[in-house]
Protein backbone atom coordinates (compact mmCIF):
# COMPACT_ATOMS: atom_id res chain seq x y z
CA UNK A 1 -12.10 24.37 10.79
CA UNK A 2 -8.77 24.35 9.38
CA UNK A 3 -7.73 26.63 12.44
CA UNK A 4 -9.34 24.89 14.49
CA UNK A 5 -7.33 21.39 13.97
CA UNK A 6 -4.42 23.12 14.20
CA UNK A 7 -4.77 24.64 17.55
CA UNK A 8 -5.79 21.59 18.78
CA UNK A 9 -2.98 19.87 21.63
CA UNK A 10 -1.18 17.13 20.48
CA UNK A 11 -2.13 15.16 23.17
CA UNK A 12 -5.23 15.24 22.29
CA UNK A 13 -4.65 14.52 18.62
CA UNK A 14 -2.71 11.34 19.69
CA UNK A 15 -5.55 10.22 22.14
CA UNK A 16 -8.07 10.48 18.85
CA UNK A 17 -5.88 9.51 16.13
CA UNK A 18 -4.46 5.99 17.88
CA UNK A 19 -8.31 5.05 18.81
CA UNK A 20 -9.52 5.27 15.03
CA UNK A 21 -5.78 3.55 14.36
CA UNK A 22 -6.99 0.64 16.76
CA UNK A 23 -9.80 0.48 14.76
CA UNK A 24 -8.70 0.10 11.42
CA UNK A 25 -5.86 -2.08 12.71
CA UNK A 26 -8.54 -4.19 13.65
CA UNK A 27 -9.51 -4.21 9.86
CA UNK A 28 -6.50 -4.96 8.56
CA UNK A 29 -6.32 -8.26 10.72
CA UNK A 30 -9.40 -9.51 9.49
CA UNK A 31 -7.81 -8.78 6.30
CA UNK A 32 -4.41 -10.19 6.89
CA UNK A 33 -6.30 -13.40 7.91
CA UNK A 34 -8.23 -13.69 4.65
CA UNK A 35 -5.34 -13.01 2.42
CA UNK A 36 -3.87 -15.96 4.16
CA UNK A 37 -6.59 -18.01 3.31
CA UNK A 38 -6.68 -16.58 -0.24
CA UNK A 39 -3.07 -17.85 -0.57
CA UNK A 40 -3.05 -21.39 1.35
CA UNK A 41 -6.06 -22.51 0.40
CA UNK A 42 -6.97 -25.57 -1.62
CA UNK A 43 -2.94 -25.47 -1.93
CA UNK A 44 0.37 -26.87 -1.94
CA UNK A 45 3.46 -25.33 -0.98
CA UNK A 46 4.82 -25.24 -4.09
CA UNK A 47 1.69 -23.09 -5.37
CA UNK A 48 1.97 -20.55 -2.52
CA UNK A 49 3.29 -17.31 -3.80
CA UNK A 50 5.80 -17.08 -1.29
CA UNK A 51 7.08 -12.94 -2.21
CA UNK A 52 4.04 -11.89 -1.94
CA UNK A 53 2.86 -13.69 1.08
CA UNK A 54 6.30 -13.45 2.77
CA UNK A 55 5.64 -9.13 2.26
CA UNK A 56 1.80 -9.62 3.55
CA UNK A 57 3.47 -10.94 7.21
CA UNK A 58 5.98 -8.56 7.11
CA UNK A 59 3.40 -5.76 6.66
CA UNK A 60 1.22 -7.30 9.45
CA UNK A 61 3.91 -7.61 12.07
CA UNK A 62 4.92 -3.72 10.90
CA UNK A 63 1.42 -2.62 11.89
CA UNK A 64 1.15 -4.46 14.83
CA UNK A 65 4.40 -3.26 16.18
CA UNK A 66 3.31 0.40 15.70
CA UNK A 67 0.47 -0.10 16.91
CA UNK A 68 2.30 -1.49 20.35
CA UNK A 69 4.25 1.35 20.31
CA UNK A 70 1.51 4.03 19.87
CA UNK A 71 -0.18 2.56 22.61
CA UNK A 72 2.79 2.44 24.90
CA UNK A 73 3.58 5.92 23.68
CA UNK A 74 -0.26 7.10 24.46
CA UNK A 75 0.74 5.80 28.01
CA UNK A 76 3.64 6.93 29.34
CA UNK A 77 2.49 10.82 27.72
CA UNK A 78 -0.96 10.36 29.39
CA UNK A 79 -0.21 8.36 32.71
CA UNK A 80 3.01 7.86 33.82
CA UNK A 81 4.88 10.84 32.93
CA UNK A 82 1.85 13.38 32.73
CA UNK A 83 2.93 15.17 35.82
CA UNK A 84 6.95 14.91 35.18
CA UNK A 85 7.28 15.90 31.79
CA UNK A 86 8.36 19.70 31.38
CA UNK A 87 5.30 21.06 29.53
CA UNK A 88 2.72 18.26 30.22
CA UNK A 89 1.07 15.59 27.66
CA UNK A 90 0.77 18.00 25.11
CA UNK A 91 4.51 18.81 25.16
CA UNK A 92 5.70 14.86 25.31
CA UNK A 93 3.97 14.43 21.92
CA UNK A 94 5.88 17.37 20.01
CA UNK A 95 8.83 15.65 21.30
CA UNK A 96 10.67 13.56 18.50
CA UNK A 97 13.54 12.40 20.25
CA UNK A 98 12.07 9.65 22.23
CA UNK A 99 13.12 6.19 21.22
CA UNK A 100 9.35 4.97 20.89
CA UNK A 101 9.08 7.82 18.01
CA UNK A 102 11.63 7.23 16.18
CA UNK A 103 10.97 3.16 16.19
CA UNK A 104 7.13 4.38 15.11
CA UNK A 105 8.28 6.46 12.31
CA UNK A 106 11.17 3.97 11.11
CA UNK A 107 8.28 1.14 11.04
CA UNK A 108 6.72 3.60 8.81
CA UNK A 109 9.02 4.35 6.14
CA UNK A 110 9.83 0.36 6.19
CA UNK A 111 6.39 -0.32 5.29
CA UNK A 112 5.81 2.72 2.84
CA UNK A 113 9.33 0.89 0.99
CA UNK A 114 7.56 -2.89 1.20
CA UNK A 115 4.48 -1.46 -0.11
CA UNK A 116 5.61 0.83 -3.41
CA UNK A 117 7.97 -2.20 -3.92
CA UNK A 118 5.39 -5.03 -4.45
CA UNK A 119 3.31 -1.90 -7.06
CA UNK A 120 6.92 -1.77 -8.44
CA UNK A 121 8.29 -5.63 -8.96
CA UNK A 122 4.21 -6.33 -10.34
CA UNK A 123 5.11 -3.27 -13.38
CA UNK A 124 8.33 -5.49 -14.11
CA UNK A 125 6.46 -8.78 -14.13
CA UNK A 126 3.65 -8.03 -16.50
CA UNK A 127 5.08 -5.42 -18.40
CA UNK A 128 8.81 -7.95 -19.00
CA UNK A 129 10.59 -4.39 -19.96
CA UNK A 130 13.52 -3.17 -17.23
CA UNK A 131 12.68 -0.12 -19.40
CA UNK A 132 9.09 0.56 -18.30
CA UNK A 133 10.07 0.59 -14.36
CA UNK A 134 12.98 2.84 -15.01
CA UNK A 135 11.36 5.98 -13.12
CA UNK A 136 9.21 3.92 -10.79
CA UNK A 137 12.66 2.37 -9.69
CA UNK A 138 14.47 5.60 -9.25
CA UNK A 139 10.95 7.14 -7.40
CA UNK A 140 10.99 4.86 -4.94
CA UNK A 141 15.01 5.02 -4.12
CA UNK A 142 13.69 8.82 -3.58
CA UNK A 143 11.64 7.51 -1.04
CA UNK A 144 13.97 5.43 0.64
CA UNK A 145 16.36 8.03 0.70
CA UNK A 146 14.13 10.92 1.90
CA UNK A 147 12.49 8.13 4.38
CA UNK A 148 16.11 7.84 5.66
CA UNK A 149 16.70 11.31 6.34
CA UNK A 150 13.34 11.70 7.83
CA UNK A 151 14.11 8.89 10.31
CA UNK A 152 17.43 10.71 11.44
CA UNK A 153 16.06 14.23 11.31
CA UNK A 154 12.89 13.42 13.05
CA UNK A 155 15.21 11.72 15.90
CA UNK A 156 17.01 15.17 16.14
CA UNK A 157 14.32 17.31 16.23
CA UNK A 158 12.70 18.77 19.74
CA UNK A 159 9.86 20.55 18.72
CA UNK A 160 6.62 19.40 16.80
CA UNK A 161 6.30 22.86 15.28
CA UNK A 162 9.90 22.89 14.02
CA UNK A 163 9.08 20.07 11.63
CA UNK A 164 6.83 22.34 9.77
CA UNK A 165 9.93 24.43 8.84
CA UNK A 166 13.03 23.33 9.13
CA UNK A 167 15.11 20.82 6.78
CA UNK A 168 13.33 17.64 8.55
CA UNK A 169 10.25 19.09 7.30
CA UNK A 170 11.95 19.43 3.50
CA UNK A 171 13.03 15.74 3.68
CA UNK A 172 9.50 14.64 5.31
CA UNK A 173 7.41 16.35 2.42
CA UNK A 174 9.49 14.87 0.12
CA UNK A 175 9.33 11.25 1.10
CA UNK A 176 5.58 11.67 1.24
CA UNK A 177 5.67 13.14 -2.32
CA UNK A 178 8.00 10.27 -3.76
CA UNK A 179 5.47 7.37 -2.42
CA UNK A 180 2.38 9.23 -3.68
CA UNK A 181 4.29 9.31 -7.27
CA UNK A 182 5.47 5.92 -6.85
CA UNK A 183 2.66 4.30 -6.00
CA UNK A 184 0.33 6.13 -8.14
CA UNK A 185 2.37 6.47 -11.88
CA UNK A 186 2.94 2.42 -11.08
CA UNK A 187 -0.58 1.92 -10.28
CA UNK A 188 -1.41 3.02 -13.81
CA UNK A 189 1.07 1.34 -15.42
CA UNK A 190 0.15 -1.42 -13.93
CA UNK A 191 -3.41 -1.48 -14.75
CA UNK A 192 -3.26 -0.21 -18.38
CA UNK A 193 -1.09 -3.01 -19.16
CA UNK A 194 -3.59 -5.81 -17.46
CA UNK A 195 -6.33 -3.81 -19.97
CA UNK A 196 -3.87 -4.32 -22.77
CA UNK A 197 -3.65 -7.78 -21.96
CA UNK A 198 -7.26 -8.60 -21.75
CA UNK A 199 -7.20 -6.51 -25.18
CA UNK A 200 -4.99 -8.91 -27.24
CA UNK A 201 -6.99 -12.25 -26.40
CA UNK A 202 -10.47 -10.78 -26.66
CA UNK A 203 -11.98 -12.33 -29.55
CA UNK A 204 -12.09 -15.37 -26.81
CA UNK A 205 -15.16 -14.99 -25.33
CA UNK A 206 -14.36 -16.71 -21.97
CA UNK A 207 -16.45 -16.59 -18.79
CA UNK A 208 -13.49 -14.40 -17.20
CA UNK A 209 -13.18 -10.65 -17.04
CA UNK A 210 -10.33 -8.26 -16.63
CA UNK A 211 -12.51 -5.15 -15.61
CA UNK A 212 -12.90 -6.56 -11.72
CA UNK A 213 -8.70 -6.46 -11.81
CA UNK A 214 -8.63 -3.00 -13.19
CA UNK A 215 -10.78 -1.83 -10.66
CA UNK A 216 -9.61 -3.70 -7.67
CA UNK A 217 -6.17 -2.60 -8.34
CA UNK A 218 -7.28 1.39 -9.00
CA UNK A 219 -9.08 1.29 -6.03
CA UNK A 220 -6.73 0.62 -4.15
CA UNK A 221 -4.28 2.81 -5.38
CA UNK A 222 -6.61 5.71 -4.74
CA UNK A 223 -6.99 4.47 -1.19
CA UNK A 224 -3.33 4.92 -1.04
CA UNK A 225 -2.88 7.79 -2.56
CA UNK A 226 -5.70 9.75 -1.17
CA UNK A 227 -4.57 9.64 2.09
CA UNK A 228 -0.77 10.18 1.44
CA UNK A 229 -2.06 13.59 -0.88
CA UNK A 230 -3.68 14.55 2.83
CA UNK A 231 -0.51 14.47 4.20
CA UNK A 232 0.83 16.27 1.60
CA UNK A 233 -1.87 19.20 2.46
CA UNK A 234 -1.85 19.37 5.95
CA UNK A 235 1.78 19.81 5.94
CA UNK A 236 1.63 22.70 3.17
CA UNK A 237 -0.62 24.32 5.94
CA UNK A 238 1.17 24.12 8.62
CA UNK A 239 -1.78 21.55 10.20
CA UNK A 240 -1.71 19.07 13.04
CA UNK A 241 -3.73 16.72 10.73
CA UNK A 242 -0.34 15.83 9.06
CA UNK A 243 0.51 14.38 12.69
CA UNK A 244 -2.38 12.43 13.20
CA UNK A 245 -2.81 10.92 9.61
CA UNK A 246 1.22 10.23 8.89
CA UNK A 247 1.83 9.05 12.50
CA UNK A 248 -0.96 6.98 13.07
CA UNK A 249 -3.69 6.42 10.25
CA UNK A 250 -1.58 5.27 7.02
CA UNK A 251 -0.06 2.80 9.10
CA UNK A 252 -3.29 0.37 9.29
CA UNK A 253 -4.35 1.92 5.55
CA UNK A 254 -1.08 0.75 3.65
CA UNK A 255 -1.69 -3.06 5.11
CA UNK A 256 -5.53 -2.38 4.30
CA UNK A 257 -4.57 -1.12 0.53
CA UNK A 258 -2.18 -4.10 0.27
CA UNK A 259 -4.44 -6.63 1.25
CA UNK A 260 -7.94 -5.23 -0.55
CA UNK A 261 -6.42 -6.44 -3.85
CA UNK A 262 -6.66 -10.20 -2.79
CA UNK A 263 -9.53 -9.92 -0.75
CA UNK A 264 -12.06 -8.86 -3.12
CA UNK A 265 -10.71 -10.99 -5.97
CA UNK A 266 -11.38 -13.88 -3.51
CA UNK A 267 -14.64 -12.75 -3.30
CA UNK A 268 -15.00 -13.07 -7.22
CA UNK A 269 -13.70 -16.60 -6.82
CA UNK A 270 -14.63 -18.33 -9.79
CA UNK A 271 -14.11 -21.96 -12.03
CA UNK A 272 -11.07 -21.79 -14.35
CA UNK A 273 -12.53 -19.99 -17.43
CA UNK A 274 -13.81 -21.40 -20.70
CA UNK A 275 -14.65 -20.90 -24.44
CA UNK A 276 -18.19 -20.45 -24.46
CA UNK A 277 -17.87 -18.68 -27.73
CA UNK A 278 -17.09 -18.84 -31.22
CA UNK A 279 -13.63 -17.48 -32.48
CA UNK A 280 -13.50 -15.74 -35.66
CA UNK A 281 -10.84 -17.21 -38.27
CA UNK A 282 -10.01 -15.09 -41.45
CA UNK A 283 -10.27 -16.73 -44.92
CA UNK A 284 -8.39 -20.22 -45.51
CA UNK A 285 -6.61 -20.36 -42.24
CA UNK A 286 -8.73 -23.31 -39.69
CA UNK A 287 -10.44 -22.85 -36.93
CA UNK A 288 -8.49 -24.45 -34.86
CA UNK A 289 -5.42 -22.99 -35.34
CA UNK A 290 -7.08 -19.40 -34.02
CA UNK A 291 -8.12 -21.53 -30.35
CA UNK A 292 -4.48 -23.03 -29.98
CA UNK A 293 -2.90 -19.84 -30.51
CA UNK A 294 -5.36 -17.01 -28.74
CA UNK A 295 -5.31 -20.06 -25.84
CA UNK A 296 -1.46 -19.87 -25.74
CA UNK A 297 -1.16 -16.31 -25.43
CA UNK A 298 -4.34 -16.98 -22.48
CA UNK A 299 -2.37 -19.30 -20.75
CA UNK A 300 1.10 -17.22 -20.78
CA UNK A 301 -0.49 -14.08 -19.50
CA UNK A 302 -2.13 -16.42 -16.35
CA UNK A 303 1.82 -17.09 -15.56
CA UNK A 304 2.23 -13.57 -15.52
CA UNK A 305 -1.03 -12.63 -13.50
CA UNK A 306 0.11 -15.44 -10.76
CA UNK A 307 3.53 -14.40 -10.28
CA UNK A 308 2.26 -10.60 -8.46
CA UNK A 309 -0.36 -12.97 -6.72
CA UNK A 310 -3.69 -12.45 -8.60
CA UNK A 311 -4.46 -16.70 -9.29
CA UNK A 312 -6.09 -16.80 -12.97
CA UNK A 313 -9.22 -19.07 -11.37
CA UNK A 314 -10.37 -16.05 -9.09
CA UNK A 315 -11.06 -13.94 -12.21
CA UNK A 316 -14.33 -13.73 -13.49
């Protein structure tokens, strides 16, 4: 099969790979619209997480411009210079030196560096510790940098199976490498240190959960990260799957990864949580005293979980 992918024309791959693109493009609008909502609704301005929402536009107007461009791209390789270009379709599509290309993969690497920076700036928020995001800080300057020199290389290059060995190819593995690190190693930081906090205030039997957060947040990351580890593969063998999943699928699946994390804790939308149990206090020391303070620390770790846009009543 594996052969059988890789002998197959790039024309063809583009024709395939931009109509399942179109499709979960068309996902990630739905999406875009309901983290919207998620963030506008029932509120003020002043309560709008404006980083976060200001990088959820900036991701959707990323996708939709590749998307444009892949379908203008489709079109002049299919229609209007099908019988000009030396070669034919399949030809036109191994050529990385058109404008429209470049523009695609720039949009790319722009969203990739949006993306791993949001999984980056939440580490710093609810871990507090310049420390802790050391490496995840320095992994995704690696993936600027090799995005960079993937950009220019790419717009240099004039063969599709040239990438697959020449120094483009080094920079291009790399970049994908870097934002499969990144975004995974600050995935887990990420959600071992929500589990932490749910561990230090859980003799307060409240009505929310953490668990949903965990898992929203590890899903996506393996959403993410599965599909960049493809790319990693298909470029180890030499496959035109690397083509059709790093030029035209993780487009619509980094907005879709982004966006999952708000969407289905919208769908766990629930009251502002309560004590609905008892609290146990050690010898001499009141009762009282035990709810102020395990309600302080409750209320100081909400601050944190609002400011990388998860909103404290839509835990359960």
């Amino acid at each position: 099969m594996a052969s059988t992918v890789t002998d197959m024309p790039l024309d063809a791959v583009a024709l395939m790979s931009t109509v399942l693109e179109g499709i979960l493009y068309g996902f990630s609008v739905l999406m875009f619209i309901g983290t919207i909502w998620t963030f506008t609704y029932k509120k003020r301005m002043r309560e709008v997480n404006r980083p976060i929402a200001a990088v959820a536009v900036l991701l959707f107007l990323l996708s939709t411009m590749h998307m444009v461009v892949d379908i203008i791209q489709l079109e002049d390789g299919l229609v209007k210079y099908r019988n000009t270009f030396p070669g034919g379709p399949a030809a036109f599509f191994a050529d990385y030196t058109q404008e429209t290309y470049v523009v695609k993969v720039a949009a790319i690497v722009t969203q990739t560096l949006l993306a791993d920076g949001v999984v980056v700036y939440r580490c710093y928020i609810v871990w507090q510790s310049v420390r802790v995001v050391i490496l995840p800080c320095m992994m995704w300057c690696a993936v600027a940098v090799c995005g960079g020199f993937t950009v220019y290389g790419l717009s240099l290059a004039s063969d599709a199976n040239t990438v697959f060995t020449d120094q483009t190819g080094h920079w291009l593995t790399a970049y994908t490498f870097f934002t499969f690190t990144t975004n995974l190693f600050s995935s887990g930081l990420l959600a071992y240190r929500i589990w932490t906090i749910k561990r230090n205030i859980s003799r307060i039997h409240t009505r929310r959960g953490i668990r949903p957060i965990v898992r929203v947040l590890v899903d996506a990351a393996v959403l993410y990260s599965a599909t960049t580890f493809s790319v990693i593969i298909c470029f180890a063998l030499s496959n035109n799957g690397a083509y059709a999943i790093g030029n035209f699928l993780i487009n619509p699946i980094i907005s879709i990864s982004f966006y999952m994390v708000f969407i289905r804790i919208a769908i766990n939308k629930d009251t502002r949580p309560t004590v609905s149990g008892t609290v146990e206090t050690d010898r001499g020391i009141p009762l009282h005293y035990h709810m102020q303070t395990l309600q302080t620390a409750c209320k100081d770790n909400d601050i944190l979980l609002a400011k990388i846009g998860i909103h404290p009543a839509s835990l359960i």
